[in-house]
Protein backbone atom coordinates (compact mmCIF):
# COMPACT_ATOMS: atom_id res chain seq x y z
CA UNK A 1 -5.21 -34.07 79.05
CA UNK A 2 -6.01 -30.63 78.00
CA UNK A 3 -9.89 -29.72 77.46
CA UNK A 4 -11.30 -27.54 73.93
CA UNK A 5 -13.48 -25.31 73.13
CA UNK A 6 -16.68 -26.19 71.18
CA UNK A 7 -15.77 -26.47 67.52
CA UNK A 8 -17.10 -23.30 66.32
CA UNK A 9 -14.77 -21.22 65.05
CA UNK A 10 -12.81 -23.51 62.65
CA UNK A 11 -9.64 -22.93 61.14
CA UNK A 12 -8.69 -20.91 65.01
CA UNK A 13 -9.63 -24.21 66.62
CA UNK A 14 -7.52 -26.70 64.00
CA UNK A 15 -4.66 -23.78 64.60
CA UNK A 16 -4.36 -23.92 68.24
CA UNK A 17 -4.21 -27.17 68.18
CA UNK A 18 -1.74 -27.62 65.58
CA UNK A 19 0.38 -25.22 67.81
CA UNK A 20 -0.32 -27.35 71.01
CA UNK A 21 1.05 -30.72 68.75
CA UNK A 22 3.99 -29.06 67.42
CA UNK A 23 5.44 -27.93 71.04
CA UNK A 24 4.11 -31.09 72.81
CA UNK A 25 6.02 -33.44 70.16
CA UNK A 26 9.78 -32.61 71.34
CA UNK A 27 8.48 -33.19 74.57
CA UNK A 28 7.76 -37.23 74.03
CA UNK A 29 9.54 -39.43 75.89
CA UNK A 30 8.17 -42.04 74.49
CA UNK A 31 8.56 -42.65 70.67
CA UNK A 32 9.70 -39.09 70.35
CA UNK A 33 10.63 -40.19 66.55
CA UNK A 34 7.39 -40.56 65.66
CA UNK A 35 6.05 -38.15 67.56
CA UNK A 36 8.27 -35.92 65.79
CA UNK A 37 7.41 -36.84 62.25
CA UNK A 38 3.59 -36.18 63.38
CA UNK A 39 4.42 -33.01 64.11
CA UNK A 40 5.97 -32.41 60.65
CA UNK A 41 2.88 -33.66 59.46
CA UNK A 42 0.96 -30.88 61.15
CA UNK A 43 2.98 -28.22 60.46
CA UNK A 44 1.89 -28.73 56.49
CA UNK A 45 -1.36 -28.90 57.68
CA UNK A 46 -1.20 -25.41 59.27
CA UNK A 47 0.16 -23.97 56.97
CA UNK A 48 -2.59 -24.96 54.52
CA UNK A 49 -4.87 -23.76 56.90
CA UNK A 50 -2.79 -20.35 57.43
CA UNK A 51 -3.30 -20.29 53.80
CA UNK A 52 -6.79 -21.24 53.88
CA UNK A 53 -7.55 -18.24 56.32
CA UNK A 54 -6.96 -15.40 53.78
CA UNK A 55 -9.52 -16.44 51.52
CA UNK A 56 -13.32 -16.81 51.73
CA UNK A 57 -13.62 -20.39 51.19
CA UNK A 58 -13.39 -20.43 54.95
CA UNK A 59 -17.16 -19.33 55.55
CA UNK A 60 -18.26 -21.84 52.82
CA UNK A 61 -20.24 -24.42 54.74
CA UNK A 62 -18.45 -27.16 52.51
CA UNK A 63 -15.42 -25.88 53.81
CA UNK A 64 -16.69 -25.91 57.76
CA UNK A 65 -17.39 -29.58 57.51
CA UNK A 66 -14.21 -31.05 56.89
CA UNK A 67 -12.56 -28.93 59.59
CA UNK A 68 -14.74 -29.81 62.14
CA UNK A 69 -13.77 -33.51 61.11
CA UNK A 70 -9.74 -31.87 61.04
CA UNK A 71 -10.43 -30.76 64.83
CA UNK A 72 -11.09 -34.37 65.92
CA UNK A 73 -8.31 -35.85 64.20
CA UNK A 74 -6.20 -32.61 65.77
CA UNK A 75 -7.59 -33.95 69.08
CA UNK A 76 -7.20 -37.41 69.12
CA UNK A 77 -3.45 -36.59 67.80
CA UNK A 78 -2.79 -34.04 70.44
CA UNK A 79 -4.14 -36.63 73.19
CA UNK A 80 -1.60 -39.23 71.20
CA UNK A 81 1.28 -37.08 71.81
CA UNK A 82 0.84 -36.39 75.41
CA UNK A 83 -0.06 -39.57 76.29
CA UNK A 84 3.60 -40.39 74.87
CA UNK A 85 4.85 -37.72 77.61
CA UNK A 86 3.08 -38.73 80.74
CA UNK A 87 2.90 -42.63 80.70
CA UNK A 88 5.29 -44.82 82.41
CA UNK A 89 7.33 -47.15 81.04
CA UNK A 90 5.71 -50.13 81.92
CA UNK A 91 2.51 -48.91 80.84
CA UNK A 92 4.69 -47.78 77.72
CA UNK A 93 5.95 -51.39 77.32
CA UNK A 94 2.35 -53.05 77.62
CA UNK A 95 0.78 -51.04 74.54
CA UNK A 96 3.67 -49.54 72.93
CA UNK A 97 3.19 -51.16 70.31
CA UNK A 98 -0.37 -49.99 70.20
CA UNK A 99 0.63 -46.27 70.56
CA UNK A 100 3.60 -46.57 67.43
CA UNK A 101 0.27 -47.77 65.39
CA UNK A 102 -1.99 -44.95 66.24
CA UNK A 103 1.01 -42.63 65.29
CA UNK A 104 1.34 -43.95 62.12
C-alpha cells in the first residue's frame, strides 16, 4: 500500500495520484475490466485538473476544499486498484463481489 504526503499542495497531490491509478490499473489481475474503466475515469479527471492548474481558481479556498475531498477519493481508489493486484484468489473469490462494487 503506498503512503502520501499531507494534503497540502492540491491539484500536485490529486495529480500524482491520478498518475499512480492510471499505471497501477493495467496491472490488475483481478477485475482488470473495471479497473480499467476507473482509470478512464481518472484520466478526465486529470485532465480537468491539468486544466484547472493554469488558472487562479486554484488558490481560491472554495476551490482547495473539494480537492482535498478529490485526494481521498484518489486514495481510497488507488488502494482499490492495488488491492486488485496483490490479493489472492481465494481472498479474491470471498469478497469479489465486494471489490466489483467499490469499483463501480
Amino acid at each position: 500500500m503506498a503512503t502520501f504526503a499531507p494534503a497540502s499542495s492540491g491539484v500536485l497531490d490529486a495529480s500524482g495520484l491520478i498518475t499512480m491509478i492510471i499505471s497501477s490499473a493495467p496491472n490488475s489481475m483481478k477485475h482488470p475490466r473495471n479497473c480499467a474503466q476507473l482509470a478512464e475515469h481518472v484520466k478526465v479527471v486529470g485532465n480537468l485538473l491539468e486544466k484547472l492548474k493554469s488558472t487562479d481558481l486554484v488558490t481560491l479556498p472554495v476551490v482547495k476544499e473539494p480537492l482535498a475531498g478529490l485526494e481521498e477519493v484518489l486514495k481510497k481508489a488507488l488502494d482499490l486498484v492495488e488491492s486488485c493486484q496483490e490479493k489472492s484468489c481465494l481472498y479474491m473469490l470471498a469478497i469479489g463481489w465486494s471489490a466489483v462494487y467499490q469499483l463501480r
